[in-house]
PDB file of N, CA and C in Angstrom:
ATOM      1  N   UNK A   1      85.761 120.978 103.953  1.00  0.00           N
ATOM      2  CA  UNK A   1      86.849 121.357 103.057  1.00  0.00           C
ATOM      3  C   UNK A   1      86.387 122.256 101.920  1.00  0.00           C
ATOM      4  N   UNK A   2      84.823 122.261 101.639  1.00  0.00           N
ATOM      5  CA  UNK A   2      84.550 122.980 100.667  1.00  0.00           C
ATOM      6  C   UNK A   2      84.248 122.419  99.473  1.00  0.00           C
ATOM      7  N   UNK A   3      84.322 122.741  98.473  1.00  0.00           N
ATOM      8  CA  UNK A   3      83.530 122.366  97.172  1.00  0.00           C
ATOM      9  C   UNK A   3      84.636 122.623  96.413  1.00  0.00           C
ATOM     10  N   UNK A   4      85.829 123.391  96.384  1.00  0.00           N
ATOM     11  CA  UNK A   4      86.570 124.000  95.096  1.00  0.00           C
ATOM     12  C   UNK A   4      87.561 123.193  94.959  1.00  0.00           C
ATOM     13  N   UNK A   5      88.077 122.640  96.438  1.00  0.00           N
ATOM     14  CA  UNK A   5      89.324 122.376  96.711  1.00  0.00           C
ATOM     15  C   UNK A   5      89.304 121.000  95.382  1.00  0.00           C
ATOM     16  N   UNK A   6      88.904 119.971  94.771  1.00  0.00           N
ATOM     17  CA  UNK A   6      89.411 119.206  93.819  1.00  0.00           C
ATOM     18  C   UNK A   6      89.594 119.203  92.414  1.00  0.00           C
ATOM     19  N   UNK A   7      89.602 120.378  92.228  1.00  0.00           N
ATOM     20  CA  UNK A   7      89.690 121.417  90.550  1.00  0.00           C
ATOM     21  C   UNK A   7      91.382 121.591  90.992  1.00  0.00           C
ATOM     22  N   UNK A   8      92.073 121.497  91.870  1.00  0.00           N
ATOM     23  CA  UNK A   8      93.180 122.239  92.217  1.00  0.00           C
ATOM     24  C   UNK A   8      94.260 121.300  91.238  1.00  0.00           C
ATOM     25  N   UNK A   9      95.164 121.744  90.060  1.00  0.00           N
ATOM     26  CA  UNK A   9      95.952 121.022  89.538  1.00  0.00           C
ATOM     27  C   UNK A   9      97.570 120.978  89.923  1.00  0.00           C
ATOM     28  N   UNK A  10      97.938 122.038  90.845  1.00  0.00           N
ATOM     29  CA  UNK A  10      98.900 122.237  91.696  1.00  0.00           C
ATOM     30  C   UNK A  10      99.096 122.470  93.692  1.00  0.00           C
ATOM     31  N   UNK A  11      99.792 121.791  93.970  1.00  0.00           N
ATOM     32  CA  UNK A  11      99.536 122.100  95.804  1.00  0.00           C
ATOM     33  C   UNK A  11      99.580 123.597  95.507  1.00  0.00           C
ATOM     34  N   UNK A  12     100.240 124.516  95.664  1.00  0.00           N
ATOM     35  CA  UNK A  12     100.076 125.712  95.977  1.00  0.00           C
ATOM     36  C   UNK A  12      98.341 126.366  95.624  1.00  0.00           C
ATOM     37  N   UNK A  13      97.874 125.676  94.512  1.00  0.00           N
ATOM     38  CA  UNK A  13      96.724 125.946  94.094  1.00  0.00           C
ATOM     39  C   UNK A  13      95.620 125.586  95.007  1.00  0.00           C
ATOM     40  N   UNK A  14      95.962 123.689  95.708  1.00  0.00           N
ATOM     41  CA  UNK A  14      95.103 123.151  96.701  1.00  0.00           C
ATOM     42  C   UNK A  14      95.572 124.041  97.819  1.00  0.00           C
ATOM     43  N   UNK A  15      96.671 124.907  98.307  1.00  0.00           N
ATOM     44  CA  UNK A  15      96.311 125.113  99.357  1.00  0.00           C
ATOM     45  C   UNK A  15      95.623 126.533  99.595  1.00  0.00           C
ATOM     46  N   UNK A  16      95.143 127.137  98.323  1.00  0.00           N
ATOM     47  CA  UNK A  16      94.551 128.281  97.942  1.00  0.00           C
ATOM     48  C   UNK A  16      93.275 128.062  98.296  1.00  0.00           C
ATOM     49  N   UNK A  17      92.936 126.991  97.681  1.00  0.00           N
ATOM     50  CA  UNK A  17      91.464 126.667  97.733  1.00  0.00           C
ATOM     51  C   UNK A  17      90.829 126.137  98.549  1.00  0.00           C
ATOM     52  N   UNK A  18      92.066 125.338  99.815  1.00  0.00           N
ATOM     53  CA  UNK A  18      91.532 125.063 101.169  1.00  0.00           C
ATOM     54  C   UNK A  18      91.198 126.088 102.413  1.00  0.00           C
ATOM     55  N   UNK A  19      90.221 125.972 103.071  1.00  0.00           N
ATOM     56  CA  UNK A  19      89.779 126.769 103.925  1.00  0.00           C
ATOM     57  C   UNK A  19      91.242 126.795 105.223  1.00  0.00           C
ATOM     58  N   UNK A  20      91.261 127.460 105.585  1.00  0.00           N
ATOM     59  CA  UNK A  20      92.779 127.513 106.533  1.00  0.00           C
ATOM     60  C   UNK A  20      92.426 126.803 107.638  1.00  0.00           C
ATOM     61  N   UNK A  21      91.644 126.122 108.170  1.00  0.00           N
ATOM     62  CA  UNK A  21      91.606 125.299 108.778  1.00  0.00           C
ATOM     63  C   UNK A  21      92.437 124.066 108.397  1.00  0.00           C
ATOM     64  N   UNK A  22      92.529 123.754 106.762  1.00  0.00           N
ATOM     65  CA  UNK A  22      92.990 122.704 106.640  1.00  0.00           C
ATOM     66  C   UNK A  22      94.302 122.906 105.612  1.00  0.00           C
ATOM     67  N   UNK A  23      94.115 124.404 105.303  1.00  0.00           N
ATOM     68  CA  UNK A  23      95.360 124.621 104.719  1.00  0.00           C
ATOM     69  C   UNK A  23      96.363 124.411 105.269  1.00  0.00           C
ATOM     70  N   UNK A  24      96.667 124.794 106.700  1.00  0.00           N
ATOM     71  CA  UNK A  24      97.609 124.801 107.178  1.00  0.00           C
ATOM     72  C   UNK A  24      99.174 124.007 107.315  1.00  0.00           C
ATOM     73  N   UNK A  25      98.288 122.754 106.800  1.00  0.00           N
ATOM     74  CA  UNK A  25      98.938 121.302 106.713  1.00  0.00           C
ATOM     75  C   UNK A  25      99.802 121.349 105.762  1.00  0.00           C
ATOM     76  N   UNK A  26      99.882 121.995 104.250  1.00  0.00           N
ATOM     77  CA  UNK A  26     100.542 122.308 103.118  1.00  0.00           C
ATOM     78  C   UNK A  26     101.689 123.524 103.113  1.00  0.00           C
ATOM     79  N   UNK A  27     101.471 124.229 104.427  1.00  0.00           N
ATOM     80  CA  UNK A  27     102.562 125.283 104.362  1.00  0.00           C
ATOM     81  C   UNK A  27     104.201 124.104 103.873  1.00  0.00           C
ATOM     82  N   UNK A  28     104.737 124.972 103.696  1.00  0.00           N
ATOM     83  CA  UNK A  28     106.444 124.642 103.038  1.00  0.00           C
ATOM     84  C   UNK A  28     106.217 123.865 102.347  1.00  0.00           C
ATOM     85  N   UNK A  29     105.069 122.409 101.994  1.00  0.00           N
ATOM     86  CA  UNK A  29     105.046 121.972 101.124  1.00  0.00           C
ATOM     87  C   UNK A  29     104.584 122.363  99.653  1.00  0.00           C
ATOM     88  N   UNK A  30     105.943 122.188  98.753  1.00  0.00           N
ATOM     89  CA  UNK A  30     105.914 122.897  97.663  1.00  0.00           C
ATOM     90  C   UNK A  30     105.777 121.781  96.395  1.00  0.00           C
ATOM     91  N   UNK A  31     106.050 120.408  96.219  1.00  0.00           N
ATOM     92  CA  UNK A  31     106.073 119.493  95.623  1.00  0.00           C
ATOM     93  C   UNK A  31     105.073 118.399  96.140  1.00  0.00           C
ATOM     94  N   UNK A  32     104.926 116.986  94.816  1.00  0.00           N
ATOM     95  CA  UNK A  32     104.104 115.828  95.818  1.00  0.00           C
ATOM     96  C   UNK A  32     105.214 115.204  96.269  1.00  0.00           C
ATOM     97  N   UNK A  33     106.690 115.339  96.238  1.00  0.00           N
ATOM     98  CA  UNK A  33     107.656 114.344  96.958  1.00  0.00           C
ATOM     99  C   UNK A  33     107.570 114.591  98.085  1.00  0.00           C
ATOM    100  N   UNK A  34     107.476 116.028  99.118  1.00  0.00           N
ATOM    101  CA  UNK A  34     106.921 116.272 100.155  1.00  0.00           C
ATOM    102  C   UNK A  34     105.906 116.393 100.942  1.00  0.00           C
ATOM    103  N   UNK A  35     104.659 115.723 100.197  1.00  0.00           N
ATOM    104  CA  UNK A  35     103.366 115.404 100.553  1.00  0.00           C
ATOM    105  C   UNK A  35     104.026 114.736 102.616  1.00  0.00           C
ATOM    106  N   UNK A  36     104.771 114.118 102.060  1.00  0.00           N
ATOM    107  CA  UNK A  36     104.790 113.089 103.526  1.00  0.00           C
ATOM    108  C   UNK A  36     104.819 114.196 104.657  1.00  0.00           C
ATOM    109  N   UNK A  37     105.425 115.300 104.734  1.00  0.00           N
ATOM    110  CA  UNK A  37     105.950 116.243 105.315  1.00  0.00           C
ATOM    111  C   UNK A  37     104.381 117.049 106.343  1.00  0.00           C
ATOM    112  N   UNK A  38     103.643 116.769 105.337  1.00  0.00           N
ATOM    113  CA  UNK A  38     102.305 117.451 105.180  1.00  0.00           C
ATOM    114  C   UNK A  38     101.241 116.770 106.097  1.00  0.00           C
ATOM    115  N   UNK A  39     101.507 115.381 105.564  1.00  0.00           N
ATOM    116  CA  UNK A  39     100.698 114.579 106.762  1.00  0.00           C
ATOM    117  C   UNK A  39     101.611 114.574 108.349  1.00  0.00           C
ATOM    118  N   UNK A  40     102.908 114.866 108.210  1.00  0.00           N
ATOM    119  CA  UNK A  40     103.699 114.626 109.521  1.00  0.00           C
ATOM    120  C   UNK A  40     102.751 115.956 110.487  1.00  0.00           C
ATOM    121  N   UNK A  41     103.088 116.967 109.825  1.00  0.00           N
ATOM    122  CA  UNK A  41     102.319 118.016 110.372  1.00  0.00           C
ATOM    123  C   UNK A  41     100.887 117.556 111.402  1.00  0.00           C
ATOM    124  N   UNK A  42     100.433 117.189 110.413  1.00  0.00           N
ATOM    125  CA  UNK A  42      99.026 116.539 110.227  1.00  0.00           C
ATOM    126  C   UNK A  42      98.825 115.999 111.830  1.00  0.00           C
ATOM    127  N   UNK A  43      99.905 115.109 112.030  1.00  0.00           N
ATOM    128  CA  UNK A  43      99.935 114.396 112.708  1.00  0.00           C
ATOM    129  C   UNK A  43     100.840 114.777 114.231  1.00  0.00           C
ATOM    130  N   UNK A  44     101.400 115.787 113.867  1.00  0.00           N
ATOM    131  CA  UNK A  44     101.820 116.713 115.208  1.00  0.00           C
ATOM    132  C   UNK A  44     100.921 117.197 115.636  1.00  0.00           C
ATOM    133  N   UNK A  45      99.802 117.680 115.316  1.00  0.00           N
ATOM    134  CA  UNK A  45      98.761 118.635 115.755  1.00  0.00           C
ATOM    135  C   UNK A  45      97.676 117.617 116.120  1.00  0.00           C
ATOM    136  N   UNK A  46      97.753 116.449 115.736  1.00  0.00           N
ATOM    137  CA  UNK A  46      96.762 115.818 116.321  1.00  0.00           C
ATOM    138  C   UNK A  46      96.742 115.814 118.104  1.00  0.00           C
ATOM    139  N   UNK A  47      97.533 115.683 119.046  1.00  0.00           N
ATOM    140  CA  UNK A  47      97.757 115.344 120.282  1.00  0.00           C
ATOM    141  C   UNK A  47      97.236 116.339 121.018  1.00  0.00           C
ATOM    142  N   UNK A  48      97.661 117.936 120.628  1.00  0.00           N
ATOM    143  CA  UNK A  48      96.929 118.703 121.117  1.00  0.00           C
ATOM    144  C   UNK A  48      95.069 119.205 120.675  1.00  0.00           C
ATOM    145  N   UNK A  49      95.200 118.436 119.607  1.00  0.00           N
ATOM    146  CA  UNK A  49      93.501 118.813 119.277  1.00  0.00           C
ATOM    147  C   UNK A  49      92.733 117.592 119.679  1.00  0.00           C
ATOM    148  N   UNK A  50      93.434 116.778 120.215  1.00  0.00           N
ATOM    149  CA  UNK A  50      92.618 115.465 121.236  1.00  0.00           C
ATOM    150  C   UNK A  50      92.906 115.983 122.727  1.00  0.00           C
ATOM    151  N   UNK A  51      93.226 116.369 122.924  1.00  0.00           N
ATOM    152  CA  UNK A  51      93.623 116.922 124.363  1.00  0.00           C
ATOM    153  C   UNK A  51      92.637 118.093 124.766  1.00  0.00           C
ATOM    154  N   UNK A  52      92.427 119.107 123.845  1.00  0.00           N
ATOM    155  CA  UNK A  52      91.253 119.510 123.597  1.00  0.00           C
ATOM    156  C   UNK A  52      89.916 119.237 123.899  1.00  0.00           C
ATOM    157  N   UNK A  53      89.482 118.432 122.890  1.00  0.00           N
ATOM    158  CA  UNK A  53      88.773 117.946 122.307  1.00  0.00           C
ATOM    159  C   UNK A  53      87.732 116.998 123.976  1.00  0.00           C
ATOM    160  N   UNK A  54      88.849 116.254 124.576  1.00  0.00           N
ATOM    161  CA  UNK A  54      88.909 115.228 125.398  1.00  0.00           C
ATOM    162  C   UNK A  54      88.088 116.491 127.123  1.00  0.00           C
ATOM    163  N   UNK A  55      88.541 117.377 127.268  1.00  0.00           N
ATOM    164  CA  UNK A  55      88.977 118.005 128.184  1.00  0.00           C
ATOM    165  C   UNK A  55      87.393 119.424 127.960  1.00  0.00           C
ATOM    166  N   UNK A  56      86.813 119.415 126.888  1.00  0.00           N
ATOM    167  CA  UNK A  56      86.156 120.196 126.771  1.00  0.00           C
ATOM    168  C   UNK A  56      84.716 119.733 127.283  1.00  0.00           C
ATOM    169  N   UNK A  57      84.118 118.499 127.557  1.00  0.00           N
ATOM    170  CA  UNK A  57      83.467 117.710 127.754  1.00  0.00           C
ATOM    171  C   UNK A  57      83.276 116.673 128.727  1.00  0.00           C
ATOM    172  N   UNK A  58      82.645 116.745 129.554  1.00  0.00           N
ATOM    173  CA  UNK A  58      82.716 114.968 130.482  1.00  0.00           C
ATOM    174  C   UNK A  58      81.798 113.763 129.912  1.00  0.00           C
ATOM    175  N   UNK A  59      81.491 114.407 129.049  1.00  0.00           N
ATOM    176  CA  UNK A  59      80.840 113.015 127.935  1.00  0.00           C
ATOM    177  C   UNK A  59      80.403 113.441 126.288  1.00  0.00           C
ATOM    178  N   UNK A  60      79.892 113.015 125.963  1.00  0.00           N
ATOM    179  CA  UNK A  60      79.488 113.155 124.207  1.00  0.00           C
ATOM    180  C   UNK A  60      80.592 112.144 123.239  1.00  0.00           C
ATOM    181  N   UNK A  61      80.030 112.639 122.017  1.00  0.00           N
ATOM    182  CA  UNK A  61      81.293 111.911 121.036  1.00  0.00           C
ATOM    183  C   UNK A  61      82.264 112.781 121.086  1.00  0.00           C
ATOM    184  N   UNK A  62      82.473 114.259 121.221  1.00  0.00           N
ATOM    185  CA  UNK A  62      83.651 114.480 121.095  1.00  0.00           C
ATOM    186  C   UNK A  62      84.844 113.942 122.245  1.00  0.00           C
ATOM    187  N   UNK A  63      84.751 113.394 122.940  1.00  0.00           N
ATOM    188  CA  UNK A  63      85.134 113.106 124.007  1.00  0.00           C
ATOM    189  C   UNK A  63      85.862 111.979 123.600  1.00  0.00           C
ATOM    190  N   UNK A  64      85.330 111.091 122.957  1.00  0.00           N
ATOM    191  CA  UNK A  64      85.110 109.414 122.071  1.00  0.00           C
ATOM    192  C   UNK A  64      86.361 109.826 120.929  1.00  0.00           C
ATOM    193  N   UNK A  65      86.258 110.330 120.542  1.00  0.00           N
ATOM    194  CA  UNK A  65      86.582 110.699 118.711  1.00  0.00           C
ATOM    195  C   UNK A  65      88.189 111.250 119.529  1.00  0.00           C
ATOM    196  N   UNK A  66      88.684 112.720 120.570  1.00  0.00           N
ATOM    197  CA  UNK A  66      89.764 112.550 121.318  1.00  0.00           C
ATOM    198  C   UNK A  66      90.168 111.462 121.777  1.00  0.00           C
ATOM    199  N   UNK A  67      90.089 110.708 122.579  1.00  0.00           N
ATOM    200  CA  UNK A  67      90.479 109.285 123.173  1.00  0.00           C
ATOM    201  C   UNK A  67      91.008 108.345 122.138  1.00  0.00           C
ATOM    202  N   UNK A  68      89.907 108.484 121.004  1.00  0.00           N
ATOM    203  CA  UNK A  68      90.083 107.648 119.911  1.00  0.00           C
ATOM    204  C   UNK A  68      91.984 108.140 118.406  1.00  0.00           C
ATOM    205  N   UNK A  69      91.375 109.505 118.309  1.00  0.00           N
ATOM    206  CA  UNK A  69      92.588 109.973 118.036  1.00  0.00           C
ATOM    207  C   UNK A  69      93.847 110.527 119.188  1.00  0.00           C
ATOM    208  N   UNK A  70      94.056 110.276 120.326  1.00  0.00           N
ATOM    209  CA  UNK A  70      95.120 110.130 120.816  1.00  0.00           C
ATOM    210  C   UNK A  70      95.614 108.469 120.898  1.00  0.00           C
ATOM    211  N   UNK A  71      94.606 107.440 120.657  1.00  0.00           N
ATOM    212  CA  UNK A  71      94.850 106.186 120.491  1.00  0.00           C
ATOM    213  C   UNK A  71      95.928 106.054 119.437  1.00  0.00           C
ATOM    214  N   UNK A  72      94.983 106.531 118.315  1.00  0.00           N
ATOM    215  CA  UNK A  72      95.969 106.749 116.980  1.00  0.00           C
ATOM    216  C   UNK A  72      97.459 106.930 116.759  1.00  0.00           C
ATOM    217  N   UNK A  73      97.982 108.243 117.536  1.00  0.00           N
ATOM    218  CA  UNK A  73      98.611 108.806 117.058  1.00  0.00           C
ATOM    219  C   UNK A  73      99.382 107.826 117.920  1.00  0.00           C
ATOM    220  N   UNK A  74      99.192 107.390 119.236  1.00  0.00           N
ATOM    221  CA  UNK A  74     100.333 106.742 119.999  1.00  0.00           C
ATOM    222  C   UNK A  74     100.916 105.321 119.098  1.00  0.00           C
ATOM    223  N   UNK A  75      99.519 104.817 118.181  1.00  0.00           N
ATOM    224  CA  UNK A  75      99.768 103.831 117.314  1.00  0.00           C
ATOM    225  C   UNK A  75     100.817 104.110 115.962  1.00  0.00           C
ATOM    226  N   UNK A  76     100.421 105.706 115.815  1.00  0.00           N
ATOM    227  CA  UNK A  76     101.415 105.806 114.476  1.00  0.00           C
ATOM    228  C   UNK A  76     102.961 106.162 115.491  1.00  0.00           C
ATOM    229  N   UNK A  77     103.071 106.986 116.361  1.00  0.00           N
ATOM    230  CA  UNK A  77     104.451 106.673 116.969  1.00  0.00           C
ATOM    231  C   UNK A  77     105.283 105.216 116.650  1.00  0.00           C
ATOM    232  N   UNK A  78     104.703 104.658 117.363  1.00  0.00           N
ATOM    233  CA  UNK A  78     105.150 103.014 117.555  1.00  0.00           C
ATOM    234  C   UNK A  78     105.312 102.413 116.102  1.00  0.00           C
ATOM    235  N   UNK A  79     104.198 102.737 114.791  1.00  0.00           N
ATOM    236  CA  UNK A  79     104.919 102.502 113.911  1.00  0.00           C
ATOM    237  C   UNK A  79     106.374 103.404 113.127  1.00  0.00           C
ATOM    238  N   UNK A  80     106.443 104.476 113.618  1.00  0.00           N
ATOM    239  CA  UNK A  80     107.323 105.058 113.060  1.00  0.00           C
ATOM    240  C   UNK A  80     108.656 104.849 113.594  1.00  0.00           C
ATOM    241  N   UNK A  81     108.299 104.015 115.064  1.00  0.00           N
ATOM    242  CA  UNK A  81     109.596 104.128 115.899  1.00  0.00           C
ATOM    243  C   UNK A  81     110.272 102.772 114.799  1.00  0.00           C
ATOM    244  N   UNK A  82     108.958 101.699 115.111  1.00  0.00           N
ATOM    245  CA  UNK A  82     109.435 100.278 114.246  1.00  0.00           C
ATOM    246  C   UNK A  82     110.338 100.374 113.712  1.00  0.00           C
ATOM    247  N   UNK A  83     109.403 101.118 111.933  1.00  0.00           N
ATOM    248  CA  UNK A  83     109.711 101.031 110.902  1.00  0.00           C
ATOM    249  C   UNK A  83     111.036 101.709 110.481  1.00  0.00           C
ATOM    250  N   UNK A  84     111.857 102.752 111.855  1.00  0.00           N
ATOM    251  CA  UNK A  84     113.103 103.377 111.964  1.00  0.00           C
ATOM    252  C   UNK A  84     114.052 102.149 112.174  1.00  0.00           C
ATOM    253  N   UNK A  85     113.330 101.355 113.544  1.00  0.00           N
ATOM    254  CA  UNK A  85     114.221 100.219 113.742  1.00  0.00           C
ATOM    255  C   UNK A  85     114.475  99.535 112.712  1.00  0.00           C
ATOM    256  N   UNK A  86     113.603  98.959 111.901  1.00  0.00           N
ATOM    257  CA  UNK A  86     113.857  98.194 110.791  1.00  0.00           C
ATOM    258  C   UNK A  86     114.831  98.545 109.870  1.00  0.00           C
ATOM    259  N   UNK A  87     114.620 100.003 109.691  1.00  0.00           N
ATOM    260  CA  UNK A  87     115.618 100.033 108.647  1.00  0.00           C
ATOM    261  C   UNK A  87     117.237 100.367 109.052  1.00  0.00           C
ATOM    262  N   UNK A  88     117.374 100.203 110.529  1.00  0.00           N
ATOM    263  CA  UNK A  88     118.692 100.170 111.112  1.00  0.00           C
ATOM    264  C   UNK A  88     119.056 101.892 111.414  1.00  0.00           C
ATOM    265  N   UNK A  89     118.109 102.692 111.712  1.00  0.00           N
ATOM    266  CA  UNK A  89     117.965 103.878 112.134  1.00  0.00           C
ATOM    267  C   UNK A  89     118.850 104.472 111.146  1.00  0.00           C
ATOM    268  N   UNK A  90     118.788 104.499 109.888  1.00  0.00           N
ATOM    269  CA  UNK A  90     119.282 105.469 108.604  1.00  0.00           C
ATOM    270  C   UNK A  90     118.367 106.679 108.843  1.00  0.00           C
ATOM    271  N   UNK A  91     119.459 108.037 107.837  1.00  0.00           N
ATOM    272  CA  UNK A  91     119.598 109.089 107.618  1.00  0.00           C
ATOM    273  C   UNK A  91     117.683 109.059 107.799  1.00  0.00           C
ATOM    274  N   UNK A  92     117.032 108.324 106.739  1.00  0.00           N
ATOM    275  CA  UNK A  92     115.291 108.794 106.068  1.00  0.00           C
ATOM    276  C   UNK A  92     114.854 108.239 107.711  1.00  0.00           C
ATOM    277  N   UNK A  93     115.084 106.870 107.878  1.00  0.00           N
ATOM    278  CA  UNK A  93     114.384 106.913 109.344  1.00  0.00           C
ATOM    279  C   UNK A  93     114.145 108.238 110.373  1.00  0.00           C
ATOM    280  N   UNK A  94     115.615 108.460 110.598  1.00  0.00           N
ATOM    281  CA  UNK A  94     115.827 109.581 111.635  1.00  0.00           C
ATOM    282  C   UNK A  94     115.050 110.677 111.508  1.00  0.00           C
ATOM    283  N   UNK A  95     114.842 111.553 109.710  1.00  0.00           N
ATOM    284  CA  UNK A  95     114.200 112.339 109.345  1.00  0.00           C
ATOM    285  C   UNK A  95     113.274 112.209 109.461  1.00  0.00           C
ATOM    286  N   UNK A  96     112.645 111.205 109.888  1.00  0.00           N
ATOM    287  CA  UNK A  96     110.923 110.881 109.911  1.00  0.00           C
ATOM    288  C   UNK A  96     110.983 110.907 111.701  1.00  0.00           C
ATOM    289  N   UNK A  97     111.596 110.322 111.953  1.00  0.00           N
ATOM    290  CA  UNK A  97     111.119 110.298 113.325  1.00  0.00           C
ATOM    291  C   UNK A  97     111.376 111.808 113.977  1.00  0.00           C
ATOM    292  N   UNK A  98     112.823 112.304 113.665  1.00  0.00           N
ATOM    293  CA  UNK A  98     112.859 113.786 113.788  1.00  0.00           C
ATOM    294  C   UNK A  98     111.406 114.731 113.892  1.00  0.00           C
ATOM    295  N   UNK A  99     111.312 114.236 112.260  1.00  0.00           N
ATOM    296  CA  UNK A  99     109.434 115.549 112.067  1.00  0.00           C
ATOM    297  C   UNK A  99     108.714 115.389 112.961  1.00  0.00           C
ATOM    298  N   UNK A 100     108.377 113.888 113.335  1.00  0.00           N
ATOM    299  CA  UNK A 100     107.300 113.620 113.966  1.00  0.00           C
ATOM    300  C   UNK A 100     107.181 113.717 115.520  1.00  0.00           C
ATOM    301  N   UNK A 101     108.284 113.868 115.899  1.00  0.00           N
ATOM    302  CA  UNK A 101     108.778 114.162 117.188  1.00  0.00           C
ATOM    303  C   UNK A 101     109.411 115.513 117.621  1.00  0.00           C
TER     304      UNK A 101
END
């Protein structure tokens, strides 16, 4: 991530100072109320960079670390599906499951 990126006193500033590898995650996010938005991203792009990751290799850790983050993400699905159910599939549920899907 670099060295600069925690001097940053505004997102637009952190996403200046992040290398675009990891900037990317902060596009449209313009506030911290939309931080969540940022990790959703985050977390869309995970499936194809384990798929990757998984497929580039017939052994090593990267191989481990894919498997391991497609584990993940199928785990954060299932909580997001839940935590929609729980709240009786309202407007914020839907919007979350929407992004993430």
């Amino acid at each position: 991530l670099g060295g600069s990126w925690p001097g940053a006193e505004t997102l637009a500033e952190l996403r200046e100072l992040l290398p675009p590898a990891a900037a990317w995650a902060l596009d449209g996010v313009d506030d911290a109320v939309r931080l969540w938005r940022a990790e959703l991203a985050w977390w869309r792009r995970v499936p194809a960079d384990a798929e990757l990751m998984i497929r580039s290799r017939l052994d090593g850790s990267e191989v481990v670390i894919g498997a391991v983050a497609l584990l993940a993400f199928d785990a954060m699905l299932l909580t997001v599906a839940l935590a929609a159910a729980a709240q009786g599939g309202g407007a914020t549920a839907r919007e979350v499951v929407d992004a993430l899907c």
